[in-house]
C-alpha atoms as a PDB file:
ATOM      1  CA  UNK A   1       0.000   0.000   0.000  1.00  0.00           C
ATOM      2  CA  UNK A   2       1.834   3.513  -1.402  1.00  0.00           C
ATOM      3  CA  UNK A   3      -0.137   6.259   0.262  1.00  0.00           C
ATOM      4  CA  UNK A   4       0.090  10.303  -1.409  1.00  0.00           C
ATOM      5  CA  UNK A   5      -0.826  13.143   1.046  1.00  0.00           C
ATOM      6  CA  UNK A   6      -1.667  16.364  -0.470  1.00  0.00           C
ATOM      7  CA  UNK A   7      -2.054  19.697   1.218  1.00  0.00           C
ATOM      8  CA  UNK A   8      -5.113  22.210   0.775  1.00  0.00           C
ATOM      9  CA  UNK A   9      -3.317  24.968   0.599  1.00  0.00           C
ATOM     10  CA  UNK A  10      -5.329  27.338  -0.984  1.00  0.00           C
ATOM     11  CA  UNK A  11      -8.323  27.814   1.300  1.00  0.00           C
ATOM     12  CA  UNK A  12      -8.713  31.078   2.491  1.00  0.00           C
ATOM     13  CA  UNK A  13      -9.659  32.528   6.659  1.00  0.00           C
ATOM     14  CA  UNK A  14     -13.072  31.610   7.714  1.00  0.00           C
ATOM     15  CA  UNK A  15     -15.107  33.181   9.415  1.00  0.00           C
ATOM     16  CA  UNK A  16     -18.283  32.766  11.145  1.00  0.00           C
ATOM     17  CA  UNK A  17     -21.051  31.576   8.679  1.00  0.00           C
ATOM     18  CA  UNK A  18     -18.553  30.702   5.814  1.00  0.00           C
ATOM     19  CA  UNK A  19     -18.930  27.391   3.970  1.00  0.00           C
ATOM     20  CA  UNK A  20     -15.464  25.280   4.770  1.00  0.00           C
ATOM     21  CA  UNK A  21     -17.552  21.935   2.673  1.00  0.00           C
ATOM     22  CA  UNK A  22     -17.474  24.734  -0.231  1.00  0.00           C
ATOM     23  CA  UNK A  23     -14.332  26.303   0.423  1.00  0.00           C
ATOM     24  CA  UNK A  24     -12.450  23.078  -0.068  1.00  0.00           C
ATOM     25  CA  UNK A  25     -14.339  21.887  -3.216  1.00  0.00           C
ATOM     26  CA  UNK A  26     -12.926  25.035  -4.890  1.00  0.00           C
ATOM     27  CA  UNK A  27      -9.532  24.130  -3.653  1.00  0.00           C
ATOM     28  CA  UNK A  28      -9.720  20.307  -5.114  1.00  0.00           C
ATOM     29  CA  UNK A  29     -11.045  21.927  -8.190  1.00  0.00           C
ATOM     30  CA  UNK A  30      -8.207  23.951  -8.446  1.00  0.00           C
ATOM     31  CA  UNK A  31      -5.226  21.533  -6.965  1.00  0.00           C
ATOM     32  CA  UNK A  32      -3.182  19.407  -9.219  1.00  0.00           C
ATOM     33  CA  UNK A  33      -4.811  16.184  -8.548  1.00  0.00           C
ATOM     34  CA  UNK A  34      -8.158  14.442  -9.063  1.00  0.00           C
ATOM     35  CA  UNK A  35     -10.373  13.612  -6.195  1.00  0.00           C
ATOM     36  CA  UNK A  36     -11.549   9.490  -6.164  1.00  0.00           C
ATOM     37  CA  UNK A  37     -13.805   7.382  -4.400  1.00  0.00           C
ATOM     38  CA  UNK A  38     -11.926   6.158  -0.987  1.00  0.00           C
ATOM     39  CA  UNK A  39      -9.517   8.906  -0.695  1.00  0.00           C
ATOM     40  CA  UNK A  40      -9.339  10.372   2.425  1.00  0.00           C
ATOM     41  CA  UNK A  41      -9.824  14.063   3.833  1.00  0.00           C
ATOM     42  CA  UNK A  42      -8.600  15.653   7.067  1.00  0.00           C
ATOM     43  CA  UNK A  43      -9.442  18.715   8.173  1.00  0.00           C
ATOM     44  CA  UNK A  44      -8.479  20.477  11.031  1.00  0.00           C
ATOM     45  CA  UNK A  45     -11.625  20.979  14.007  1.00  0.00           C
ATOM     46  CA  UNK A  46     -10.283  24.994  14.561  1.00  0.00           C
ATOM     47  CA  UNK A  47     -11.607  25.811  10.605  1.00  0.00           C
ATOM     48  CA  UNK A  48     -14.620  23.928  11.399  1.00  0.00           C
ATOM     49  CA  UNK A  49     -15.340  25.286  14.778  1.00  0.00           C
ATOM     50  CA  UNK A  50     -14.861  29.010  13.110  1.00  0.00           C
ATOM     51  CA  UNK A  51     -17.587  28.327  10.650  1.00  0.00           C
ATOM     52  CA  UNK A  52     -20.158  26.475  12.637  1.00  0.00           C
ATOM     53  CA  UNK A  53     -19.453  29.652  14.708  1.00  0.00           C
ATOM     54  CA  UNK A  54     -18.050  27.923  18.189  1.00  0.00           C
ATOM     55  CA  UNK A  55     -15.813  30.885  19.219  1.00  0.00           C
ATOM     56  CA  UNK A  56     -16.148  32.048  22.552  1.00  0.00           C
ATOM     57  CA  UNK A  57     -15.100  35.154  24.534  1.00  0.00           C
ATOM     58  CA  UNK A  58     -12.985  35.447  27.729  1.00  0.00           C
ATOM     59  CA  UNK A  59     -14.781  38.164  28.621  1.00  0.00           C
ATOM     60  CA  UNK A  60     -18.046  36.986  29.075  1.00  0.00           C
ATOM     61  CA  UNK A  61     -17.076  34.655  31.668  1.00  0.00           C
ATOM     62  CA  UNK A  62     -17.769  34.537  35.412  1.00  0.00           C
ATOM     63  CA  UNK A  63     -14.935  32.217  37.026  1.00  0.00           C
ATOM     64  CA  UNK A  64     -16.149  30.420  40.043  1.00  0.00           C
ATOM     65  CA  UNK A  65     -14.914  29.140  43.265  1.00  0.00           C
ATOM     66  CA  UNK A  66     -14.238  25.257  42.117  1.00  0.00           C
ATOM     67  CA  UNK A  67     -12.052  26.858  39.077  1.00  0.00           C
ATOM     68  CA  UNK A  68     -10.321  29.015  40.887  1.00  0.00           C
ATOM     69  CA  UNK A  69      -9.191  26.531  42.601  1.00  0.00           C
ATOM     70  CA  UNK A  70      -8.137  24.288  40.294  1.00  0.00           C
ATOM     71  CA  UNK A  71      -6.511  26.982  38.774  1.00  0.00           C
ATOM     72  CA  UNK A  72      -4.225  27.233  42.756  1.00  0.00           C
ATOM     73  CA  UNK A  73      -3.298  23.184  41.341  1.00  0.00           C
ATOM     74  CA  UNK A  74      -2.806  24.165  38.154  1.00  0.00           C
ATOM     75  CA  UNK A  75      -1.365  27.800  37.539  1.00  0.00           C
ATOM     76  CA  UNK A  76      -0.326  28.099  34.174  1.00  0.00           C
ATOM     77  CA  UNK A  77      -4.261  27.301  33.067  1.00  0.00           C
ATOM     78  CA  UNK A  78      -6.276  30.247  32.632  1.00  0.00           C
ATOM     79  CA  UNK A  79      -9.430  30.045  35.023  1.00  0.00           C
ATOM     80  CA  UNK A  80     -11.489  31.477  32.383  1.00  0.00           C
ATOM     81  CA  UNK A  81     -10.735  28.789  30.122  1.00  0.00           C
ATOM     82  CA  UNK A  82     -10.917  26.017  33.471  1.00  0.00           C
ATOM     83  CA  UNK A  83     -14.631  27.157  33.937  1.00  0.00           C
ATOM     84  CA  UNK A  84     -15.143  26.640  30.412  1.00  0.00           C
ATOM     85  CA  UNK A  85     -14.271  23.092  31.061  1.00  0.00           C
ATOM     86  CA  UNK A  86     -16.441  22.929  34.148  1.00  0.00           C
ATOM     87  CA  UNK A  87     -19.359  23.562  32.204  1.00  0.00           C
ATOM     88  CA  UNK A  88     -18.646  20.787  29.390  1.00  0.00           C
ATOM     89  CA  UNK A  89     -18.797  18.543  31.718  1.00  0.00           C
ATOM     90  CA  UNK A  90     -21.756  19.654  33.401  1.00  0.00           C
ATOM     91  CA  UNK A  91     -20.103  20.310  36.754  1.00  0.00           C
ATOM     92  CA  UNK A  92     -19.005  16.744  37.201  1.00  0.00           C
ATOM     93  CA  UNK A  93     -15.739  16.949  38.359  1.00  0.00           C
ATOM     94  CA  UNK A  94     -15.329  13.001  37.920  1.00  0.00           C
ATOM     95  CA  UNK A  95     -15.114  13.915  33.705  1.00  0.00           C
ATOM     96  CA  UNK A  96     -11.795  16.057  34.914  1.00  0.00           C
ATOM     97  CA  UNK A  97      -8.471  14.137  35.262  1.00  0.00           C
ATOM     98  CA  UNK A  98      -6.273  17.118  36.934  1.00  0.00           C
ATOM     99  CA  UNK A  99      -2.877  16.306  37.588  1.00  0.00           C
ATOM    100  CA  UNK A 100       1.034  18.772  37.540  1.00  0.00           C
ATOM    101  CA  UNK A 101       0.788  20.684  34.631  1.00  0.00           C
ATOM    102  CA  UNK A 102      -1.974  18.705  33.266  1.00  0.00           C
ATOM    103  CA  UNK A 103      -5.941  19.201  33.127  1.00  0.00           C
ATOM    104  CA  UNK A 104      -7.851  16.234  30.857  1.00  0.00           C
ATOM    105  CA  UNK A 105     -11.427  16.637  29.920  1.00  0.00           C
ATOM    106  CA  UNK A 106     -13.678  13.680  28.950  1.00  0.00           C
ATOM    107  CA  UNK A 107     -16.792  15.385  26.515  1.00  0.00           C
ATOM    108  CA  UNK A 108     -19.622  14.271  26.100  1.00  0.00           C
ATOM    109  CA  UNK A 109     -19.401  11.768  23.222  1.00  0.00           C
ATOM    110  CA  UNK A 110     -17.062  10.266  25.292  1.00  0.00           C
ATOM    111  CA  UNK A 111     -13.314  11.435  24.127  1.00  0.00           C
ATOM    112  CA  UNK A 112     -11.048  12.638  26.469  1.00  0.00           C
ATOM    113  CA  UNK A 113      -9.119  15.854  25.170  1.00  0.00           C
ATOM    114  CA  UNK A 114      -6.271  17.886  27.047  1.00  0.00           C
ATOM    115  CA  UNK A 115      -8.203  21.485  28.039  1.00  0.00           C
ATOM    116  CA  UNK A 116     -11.421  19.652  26.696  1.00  0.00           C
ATOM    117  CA  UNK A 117     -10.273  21.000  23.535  1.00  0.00           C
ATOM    118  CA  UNK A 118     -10.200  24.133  23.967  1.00  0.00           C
ATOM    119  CA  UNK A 119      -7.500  26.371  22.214  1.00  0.00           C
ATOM    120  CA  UNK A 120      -7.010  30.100  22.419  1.00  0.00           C
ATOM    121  CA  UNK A 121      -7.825  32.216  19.309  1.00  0.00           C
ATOM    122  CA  UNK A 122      -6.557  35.402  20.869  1.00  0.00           C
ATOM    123  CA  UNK A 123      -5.601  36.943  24.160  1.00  0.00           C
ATOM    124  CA  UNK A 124      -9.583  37.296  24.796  1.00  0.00           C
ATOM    125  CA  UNK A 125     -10.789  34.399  22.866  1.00  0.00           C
ATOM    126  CA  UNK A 126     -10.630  30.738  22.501  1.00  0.00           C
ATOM    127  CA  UNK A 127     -12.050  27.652  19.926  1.00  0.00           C
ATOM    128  CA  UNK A 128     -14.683  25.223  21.388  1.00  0.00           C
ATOM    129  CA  UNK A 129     -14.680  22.090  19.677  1.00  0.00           C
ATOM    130  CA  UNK A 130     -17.632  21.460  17.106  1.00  0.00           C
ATOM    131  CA  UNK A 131     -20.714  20.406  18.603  1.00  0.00           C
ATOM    132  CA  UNK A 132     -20.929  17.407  16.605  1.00  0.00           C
ATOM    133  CA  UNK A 133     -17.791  16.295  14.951  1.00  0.00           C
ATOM    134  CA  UNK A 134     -18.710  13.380  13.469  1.00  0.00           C
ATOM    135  CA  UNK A 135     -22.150  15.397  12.103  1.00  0.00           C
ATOM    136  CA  UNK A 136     -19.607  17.760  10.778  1.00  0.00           C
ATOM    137  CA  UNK A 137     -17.883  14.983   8.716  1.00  0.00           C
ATOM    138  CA  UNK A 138     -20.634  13.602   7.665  1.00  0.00           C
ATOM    139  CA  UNK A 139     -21.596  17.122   6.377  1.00  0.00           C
ATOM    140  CA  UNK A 140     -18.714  17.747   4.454  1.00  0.00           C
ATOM    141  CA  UNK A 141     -18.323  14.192   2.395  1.00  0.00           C
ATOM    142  CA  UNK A 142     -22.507  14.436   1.411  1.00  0.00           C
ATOM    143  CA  UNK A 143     -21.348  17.711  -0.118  1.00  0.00           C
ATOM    144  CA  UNK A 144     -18.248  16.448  -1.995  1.00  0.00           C
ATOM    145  CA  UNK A 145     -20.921  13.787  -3.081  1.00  0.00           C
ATOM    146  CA  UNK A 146     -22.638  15.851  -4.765  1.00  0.00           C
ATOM    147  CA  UNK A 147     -20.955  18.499  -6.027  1.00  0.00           C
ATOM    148  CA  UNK A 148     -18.048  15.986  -7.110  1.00  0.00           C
ATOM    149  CA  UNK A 149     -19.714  12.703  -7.549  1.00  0.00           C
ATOM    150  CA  UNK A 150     -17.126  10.895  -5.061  1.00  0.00           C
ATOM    151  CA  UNK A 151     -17.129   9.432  -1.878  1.00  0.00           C
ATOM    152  CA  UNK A 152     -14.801  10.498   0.301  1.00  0.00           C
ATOM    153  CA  UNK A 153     -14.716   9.796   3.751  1.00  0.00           C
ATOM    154  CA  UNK A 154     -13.460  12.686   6.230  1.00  0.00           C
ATOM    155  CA  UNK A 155     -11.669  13.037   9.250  1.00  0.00           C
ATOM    156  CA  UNK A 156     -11.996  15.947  11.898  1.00  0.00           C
ATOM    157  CA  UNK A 157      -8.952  16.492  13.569  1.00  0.00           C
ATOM    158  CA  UNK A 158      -7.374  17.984  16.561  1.00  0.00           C
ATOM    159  CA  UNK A 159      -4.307  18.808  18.344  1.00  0.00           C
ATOM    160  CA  UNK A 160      -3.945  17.291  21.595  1.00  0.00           C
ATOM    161  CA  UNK A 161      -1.116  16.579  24.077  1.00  0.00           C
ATOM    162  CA  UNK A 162      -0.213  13.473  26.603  1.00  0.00           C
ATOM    163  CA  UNK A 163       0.674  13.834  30.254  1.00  0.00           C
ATOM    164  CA  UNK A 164       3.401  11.578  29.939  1.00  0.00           C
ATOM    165  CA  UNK A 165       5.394  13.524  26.607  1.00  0.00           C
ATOM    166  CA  UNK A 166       6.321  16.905  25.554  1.00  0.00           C
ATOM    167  CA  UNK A 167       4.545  18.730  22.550  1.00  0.00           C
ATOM    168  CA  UNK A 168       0.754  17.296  20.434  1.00  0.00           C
ATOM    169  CA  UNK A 169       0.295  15.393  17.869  1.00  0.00           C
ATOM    170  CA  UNK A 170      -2.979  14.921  16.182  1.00  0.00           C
ATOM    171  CA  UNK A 171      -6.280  13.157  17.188  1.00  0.00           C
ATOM    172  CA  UNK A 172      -9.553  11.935  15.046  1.00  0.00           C
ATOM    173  CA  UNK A 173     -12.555  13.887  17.084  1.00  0.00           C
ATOM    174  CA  UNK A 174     -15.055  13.113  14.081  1.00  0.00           C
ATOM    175  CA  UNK A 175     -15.363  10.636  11.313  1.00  0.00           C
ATOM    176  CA  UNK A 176     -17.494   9.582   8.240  1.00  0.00           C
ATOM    177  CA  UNK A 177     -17.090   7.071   5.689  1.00  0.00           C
ATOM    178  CA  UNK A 178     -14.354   4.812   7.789  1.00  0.00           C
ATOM    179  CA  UNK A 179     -14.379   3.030  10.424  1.00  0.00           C
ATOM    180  CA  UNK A 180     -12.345   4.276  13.195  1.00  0.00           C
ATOM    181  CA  UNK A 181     -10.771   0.799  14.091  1.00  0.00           C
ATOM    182  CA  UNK A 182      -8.807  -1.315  12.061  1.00  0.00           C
ATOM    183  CA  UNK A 183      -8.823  -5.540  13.346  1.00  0.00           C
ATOM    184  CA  UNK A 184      -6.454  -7.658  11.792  1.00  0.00           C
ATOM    185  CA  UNK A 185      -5.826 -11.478  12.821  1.00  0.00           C
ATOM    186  CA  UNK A 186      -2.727 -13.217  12.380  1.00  0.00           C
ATOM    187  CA  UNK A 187      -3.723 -17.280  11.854  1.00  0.00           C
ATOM    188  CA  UNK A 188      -1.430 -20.445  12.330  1.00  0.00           C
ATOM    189  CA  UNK A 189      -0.713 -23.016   9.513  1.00  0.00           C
ATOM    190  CA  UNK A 190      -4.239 -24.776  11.085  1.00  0.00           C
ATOM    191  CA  UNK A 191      -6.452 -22.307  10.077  1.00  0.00           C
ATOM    192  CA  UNK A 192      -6.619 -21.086  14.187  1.00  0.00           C
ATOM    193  CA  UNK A 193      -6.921 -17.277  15.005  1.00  0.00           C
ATOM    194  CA  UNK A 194      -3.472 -17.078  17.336  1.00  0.00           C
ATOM    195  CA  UNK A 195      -3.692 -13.341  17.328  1.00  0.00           C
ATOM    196  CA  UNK A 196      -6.278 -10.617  17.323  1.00  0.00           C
ATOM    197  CA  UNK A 197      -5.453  -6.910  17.288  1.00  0.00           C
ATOM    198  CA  UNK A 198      -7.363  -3.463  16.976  1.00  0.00           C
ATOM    199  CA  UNK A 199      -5.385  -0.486  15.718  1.00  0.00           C
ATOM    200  CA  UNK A 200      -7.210   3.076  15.814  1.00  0.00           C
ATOM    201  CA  UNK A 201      -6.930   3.395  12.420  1.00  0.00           C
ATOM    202  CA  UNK A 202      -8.661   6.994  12.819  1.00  0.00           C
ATOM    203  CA  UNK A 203      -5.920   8.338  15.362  1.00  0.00           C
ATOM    204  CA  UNK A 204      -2.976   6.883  12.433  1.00  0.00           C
ATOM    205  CA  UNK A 205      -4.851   9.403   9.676  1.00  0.00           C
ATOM    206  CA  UNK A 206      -5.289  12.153  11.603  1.00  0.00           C
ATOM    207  CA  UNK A 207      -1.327  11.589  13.184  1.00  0.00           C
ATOM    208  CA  UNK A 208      -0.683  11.246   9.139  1.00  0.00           C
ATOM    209  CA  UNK A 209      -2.305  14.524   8.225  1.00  0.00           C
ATOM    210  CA  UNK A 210      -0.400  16.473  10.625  1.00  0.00           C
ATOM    211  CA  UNK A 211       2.721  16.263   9.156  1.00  0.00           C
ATOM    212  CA  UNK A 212       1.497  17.862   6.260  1.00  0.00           C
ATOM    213  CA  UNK A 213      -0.702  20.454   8.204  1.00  0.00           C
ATOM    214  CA  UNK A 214       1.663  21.548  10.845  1.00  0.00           C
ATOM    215  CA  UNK A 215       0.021  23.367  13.733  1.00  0.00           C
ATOM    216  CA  UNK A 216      -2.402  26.558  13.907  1.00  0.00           C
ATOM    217  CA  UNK A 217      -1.259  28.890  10.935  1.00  0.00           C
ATOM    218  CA  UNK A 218       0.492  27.494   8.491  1.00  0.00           C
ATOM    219  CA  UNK A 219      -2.111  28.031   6.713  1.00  0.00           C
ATOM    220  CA  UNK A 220      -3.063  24.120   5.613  1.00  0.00           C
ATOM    221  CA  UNK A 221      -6.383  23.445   7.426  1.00  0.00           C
ATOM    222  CA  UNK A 222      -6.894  20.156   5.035  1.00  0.00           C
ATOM    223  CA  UNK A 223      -5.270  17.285   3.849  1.00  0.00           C
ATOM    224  CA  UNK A 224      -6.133  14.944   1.246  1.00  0.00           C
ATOM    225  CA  UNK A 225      -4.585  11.171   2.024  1.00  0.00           C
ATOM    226  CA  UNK A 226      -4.506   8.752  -1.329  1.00  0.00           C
ATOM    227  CA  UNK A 227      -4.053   4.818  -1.398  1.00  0.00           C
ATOM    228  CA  UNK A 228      -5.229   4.061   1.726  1.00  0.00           C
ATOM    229  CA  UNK A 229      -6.839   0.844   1.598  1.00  0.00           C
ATOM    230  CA  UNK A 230      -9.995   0.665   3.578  1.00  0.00           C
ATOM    231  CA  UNK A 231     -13.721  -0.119   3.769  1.00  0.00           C
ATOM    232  CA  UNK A 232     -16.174   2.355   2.698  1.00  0.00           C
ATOM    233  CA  UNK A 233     -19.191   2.577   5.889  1.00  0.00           C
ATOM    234  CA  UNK A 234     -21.410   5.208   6.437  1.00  0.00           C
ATOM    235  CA  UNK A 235     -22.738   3.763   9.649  1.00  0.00           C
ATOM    236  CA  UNK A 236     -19.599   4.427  11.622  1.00  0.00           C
ATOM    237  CA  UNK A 237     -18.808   6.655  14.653  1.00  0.00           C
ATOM    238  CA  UNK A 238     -15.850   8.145  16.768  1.00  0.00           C
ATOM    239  CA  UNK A 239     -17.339   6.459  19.502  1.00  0.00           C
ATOM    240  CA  UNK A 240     -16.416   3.220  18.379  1.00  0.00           C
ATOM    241  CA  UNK A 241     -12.533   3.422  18.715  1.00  0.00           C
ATOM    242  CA  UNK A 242     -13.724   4.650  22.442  1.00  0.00           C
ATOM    243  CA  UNK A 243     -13.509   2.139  25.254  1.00  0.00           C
ATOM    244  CA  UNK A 244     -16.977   1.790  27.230  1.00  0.00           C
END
């Protein structure tokens, strides 16, 4: 399997309102490849969450007593952003894994994100995840299907660090069109499963993508993966690669 990953890099700023499913058939159109059935796109959440219009201000919050302290644990965290957090989770402080230097945030389709997600913008404002990542995915490759005639699936992406190692690297948050897991069985000369594995084929893209994409601002929001050998599914979920 030869996989070929090409950058969007033609797609302008969003802002609030804009179409990104639009914005990145005129790039294709314009790019030096063809689009195909089973290709892959990734596309980062932030241009997503600017167009479905999940930017909040700083400013409008009110930081309470539980994230102030939290923020005593955890300095380096703005409160403002901590009480974000606290309400993602509904005020269930069980969905928070706080530990040095580290504040984890498990959402409510069930992935657990460093900050919950949550990035800054600006001084004064941050990026909230989409609402509905994999609804957002699913959004995008209906479009390409009909303005383009292909199936594509797509895969939202984020940034998001470990406790354990320095720097991010890049998560699935949303899919459609693949399945987030990929088994494979290794069997003896008797025909006898003697291994059985599950890789998160999802988390491997999106890791993929990001070497292409960098991080926030340089200015390639979406990445086209080719050759990747996979099973087309439309009934698929990020919530399957989760563990229950």
């Amino acid at each position: 399997m030869n996989l070929s990953i090409f950058g969007l890099k033609n797609i302008p700023y969003l802002k609030e309102g804009d179409s990104i499913e639009k914005l990145i058939e005129e790039s294709i159109k314009t790019s030096e490849f063809f689009i195909e059935d089973n290709d892959v796109l990734c596309i980062a959440s932030k241009v997503v969450s600017i167009a479905e219009g999940q930017v909040m201000s700083l400013n409008e919050i009110q930081v309470s007593d539980v994230a102030k302290e939290i923020h005593r644990n955890i300095p380096r965290k703005d409160p403002r952003i901590i009480e974000i957090m606290l309400n993602l989770v509904n005020r269930d402080l069980s969905r928070l894994d706080i530990k040095k230097n580290y504040i984890g945030c498990r959402l409510e389709n069930g992935l657990k994100l460093t900050s919950g997600g949550i990035d800054r913008k600006s001084v004064d404002e941050v990026f909230l995840l989409p609402n509905n990542p994999d609804a957002s995915a699913k959004r995008i490759s209906e479009y390409l299907k009909k303005s383009l005639g292909k199936n594509v699936a797509v895969v939202i992406t984020d940034s998001d660090g470990r406790e354990d190692k320095r720097g991010a690297t890049q998560v699935a948050i949303g899919i459609y069109g693949i399945h987030p897991l990929r088994k494979t069985e290794v069997i003896d000369s008797q025909g006898e499963t003697i291994k059985f594995q599950e890789e998160t084929l999802c988390d491997m893209i999106a890791a993929c993508a990001g070497l292409v994409m960098g991080q926030r601002g340089t200015g390639i929001p979406a990445v086209l993966i080719k050759g990747l050998d996979y099973k087309w599914s439309e009934n698929t979920s990020i919530k399957e690669a989760l563990n229950e």
